[in-house]
C-alpha atoms as a PDB file:
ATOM      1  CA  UNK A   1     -33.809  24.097  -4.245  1.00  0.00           C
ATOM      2  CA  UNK A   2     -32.023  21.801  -6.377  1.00  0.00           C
ATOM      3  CA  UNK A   3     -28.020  21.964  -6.431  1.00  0.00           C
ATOM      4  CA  UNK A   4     -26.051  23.181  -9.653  1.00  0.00           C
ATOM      5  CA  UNK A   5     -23.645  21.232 -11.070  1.00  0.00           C
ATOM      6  CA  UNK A   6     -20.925  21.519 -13.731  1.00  0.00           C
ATOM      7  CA  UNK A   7     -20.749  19.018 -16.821  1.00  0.00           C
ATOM      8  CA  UNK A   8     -18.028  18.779 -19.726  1.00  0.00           C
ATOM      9  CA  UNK A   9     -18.022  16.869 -22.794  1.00  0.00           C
ATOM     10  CA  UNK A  10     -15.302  17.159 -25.637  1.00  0.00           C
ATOM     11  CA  UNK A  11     -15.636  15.814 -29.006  1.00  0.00           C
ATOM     12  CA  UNK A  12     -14.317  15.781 -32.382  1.00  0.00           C
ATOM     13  CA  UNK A  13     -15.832  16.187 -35.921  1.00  0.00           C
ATOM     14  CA  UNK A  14     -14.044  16.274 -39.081  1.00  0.00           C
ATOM     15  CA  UNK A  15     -15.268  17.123 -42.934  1.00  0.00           C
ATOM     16  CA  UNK A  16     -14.608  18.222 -46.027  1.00  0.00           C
ATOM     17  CA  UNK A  17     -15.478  22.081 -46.268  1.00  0.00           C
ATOM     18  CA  UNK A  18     -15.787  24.510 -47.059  1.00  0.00           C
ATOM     19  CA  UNK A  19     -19.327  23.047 -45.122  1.00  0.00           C
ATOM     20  CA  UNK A  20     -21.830  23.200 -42.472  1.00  0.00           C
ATOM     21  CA  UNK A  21     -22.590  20.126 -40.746  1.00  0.00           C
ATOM     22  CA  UNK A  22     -25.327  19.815 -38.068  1.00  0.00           C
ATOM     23  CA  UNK A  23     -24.228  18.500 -34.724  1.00  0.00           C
ATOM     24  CA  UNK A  24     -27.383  19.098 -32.524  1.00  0.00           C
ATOM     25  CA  UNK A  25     -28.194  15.478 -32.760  1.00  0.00           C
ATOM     26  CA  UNK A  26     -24.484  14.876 -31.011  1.00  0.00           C
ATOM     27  CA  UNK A  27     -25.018  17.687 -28.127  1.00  0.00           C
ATOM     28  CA  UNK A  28     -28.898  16.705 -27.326  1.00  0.00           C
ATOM     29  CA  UNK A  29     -27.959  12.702 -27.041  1.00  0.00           C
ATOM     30  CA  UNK A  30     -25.113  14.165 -24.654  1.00  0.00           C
ATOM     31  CA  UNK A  31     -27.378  16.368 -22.709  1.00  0.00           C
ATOM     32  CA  UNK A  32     -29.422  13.500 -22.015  1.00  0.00           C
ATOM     33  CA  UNK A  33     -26.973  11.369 -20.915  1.00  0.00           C
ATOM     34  CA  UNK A  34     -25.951  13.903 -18.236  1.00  0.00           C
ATOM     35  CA  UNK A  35     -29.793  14.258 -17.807  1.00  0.00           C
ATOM     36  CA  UNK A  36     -29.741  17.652 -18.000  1.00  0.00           C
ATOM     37  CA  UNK A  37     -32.393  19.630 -16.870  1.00  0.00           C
ATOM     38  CA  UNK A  38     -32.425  23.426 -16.530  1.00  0.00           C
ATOM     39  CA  UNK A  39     -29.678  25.133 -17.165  1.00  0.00           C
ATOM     40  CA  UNK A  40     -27.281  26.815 -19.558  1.00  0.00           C
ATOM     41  CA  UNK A  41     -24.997  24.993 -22.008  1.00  0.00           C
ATOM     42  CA  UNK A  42     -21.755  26.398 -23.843  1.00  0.00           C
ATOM     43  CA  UNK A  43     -20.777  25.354 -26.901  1.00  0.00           C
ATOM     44  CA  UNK A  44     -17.305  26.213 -27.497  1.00  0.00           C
ATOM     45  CA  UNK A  45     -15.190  25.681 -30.835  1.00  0.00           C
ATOM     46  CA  UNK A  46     -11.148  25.327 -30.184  1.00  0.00           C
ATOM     47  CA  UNK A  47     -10.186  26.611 -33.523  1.00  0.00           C
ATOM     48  CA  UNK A  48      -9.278  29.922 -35.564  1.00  0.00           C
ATOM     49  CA  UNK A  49     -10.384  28.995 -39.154  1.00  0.00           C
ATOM     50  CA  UNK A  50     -14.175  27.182 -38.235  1.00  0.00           C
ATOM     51  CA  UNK A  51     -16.915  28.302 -36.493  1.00  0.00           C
ATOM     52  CA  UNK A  52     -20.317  27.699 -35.312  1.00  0.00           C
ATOM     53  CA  UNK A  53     -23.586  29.313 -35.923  1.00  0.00           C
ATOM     54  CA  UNK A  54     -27.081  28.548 -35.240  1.00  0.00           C
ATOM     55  CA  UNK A  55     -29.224  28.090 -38.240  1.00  0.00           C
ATOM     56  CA  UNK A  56     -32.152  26.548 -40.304  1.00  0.00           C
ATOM     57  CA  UNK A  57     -31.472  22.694 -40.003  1.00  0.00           C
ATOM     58  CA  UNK A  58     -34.716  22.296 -42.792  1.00  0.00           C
ATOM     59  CA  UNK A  59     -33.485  23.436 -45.650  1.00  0.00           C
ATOM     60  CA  UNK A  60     -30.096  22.702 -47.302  1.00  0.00           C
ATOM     61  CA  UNK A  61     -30.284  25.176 -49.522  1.00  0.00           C
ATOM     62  CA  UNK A  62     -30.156  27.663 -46.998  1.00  0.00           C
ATOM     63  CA  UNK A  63     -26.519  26.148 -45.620  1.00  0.00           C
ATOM     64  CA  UNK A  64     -25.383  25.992 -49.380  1.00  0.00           C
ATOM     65  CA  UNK A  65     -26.355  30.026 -49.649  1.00  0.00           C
ATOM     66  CA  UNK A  66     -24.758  30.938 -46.442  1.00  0.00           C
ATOM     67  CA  UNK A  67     -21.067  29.149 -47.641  1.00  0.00           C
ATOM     68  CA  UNK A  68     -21.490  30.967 -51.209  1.00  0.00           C
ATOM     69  CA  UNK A  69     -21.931  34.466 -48.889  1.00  0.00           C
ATOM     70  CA  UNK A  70     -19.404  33.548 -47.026  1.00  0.00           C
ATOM     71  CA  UNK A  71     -17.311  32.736 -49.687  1.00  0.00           C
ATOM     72  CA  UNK A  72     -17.788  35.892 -51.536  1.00  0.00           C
ATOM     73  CA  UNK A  73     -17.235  38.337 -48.312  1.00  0.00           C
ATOM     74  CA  UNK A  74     -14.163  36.628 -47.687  1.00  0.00           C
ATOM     75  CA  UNK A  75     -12.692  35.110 -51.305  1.00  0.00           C
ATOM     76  CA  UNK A  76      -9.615  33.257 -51.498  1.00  0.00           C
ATOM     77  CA  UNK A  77      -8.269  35.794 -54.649  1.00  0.00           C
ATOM     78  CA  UNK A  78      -7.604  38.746 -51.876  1.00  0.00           C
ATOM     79  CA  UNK A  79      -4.105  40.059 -51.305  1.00  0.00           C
ATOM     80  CA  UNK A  80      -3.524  38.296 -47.778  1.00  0.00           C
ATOM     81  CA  UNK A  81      -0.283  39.135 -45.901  1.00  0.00           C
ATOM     82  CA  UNK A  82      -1.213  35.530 -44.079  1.00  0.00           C
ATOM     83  CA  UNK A  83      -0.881  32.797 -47.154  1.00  0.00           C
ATOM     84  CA  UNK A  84       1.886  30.459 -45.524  1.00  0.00           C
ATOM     85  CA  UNK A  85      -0.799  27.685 -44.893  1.00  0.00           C
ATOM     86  CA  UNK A  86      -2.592  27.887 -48.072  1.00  0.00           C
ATOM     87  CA  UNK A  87      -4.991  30.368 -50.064  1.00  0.00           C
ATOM     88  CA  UNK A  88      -8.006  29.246 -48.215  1.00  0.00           C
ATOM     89  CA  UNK A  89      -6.308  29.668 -45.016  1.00  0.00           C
ATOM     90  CA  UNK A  90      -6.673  34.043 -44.500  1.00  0.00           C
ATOM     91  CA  UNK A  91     -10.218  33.389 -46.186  1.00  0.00           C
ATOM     92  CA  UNK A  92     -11.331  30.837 -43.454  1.00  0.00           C
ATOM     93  CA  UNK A  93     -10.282  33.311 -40.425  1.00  0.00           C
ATOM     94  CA  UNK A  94     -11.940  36.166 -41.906  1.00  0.00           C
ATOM     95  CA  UNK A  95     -15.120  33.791 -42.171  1.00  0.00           C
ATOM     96  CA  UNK A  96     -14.704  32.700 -38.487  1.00  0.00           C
ATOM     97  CA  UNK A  97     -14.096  35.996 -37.076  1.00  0.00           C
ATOM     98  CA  UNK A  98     -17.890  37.200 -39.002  1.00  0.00           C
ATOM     99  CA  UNK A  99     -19.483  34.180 -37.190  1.00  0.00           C
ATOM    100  CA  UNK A 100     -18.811  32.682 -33.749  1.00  0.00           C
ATOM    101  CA  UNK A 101     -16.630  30.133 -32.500  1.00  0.00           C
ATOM    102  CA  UNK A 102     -19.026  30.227 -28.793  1.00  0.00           C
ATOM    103  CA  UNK A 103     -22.368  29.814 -28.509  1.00  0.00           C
ATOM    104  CA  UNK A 104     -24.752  29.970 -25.504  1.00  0.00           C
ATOM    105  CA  UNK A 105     -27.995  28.269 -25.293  1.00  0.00           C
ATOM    106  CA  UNK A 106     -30.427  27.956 -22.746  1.00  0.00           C
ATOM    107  CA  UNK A 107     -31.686  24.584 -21.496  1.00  0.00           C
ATOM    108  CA  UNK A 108     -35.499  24.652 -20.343  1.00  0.00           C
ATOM    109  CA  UNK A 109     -37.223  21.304 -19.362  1.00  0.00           C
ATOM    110  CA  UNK A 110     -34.725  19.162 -20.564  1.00  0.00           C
ATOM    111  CA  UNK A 111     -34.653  20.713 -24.316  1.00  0.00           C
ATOM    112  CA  UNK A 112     -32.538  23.364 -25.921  1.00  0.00           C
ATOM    113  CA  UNK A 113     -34.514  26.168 -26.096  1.00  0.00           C
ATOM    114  CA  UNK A 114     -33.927  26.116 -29.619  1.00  0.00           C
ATOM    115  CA  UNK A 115     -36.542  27.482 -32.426  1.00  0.00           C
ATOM    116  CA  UNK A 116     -38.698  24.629 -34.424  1.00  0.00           C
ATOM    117  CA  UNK A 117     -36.103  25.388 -37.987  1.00  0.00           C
ATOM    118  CA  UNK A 118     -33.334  25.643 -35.591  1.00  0.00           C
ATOM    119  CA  UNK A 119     -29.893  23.588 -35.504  1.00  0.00           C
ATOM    120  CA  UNK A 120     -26.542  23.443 -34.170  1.00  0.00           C
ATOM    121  CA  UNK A 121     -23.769  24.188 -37.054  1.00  0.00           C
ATOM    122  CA  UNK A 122     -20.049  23.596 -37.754  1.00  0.00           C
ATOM    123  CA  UNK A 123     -19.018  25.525 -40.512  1.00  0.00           C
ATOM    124  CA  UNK A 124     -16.056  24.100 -41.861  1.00  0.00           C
ATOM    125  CA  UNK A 125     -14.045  27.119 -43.971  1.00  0.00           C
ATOM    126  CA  UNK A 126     -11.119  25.618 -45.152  1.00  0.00           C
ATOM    127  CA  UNK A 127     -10.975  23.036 -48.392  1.00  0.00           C
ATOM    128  CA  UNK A 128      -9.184  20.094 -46.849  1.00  0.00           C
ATOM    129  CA  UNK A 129     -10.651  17.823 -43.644  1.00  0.00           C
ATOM    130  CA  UNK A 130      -9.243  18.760 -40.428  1.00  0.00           C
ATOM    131  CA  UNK A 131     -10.367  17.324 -37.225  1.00  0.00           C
ATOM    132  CA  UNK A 132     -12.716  20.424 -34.805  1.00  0.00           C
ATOM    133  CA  UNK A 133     -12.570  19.847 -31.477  1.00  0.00           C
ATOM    134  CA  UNK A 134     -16.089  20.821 -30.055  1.00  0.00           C
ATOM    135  CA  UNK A 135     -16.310  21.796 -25.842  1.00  0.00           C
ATOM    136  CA  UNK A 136     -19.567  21.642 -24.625  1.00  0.00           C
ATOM    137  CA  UNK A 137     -20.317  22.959 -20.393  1.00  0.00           C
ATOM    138  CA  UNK A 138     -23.121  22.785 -19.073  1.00  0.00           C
ATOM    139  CA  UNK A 139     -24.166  24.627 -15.561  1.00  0.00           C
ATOM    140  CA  UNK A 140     -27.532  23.579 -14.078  1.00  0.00           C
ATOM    141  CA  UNK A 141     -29.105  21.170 -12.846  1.00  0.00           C
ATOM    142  CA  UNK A 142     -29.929  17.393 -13.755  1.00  0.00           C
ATOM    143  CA  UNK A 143     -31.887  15.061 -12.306  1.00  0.00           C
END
């Protein structure tokens, strides 16, 4: 039986938003350098006004479509009580709480078990670029 073990990784990405940028090139090159194998892997978002999703990665007009929905369930012209940091601020916490800021994904052979149009997304809510720090943990094994 081959052992578990625990792996961390911690890194940053900052944009422009509102935005969805791809980062499933950054989290398979660091699953391979832990040489991951079976397992599970977290992917963990320390913020309150971004998110993460899983998504198309084909198509960039279905990103662009999904930050126009976004935009229009949760639009910066509401009546917030919350506006001290900015009228995009409320929006971009509404927009996070509808998505996820965790994701879980299942690591099979060495490969997220992730669908052939499928990618690893930051969505970036508010206007200005501030820097996301992204947790990943992994539990399996490697080898």
């Amino acid at each position: 039986m081959t052992p578990l073990v625990q792996r961390h990784h911690e890194f940053t990405i900052e944009a422009d938003g509102p935005v969805m940028v791809e980062i499933t090139a950054a989290v398979t090159a660091w699953l391979a350098n832990i040489n991951a194998r079976d397992g599970l892997l977290t992917v963990f978002l320390r913020h309150t006004s971004a998110s993460l999703t899983i998504q198309e990665n084909a198509s960039r007009s279905v990103q662009a479509d999904l930050i126009d929905t976004l935009a229009r369930l949760a639009p910066e012209s509401s009546a917030y009580r919350h506006n001290c940091e900015g009228p995009d601020d409320m929006p971009a916490h509404v927009k996070a709480m509808l998505t996820s800021v965790s994701l879980s994904i299942p690591v099979f052979e060495r490969s997220m078990a992730l669908g052939t149009w499928q990618g690893i997304f930051l969505i970036e809510h508010r206007k200005r670029s501030t820097p996301r720090t992204i947790l990943l943990h992994y539990v399996g094994s490697c080898g």
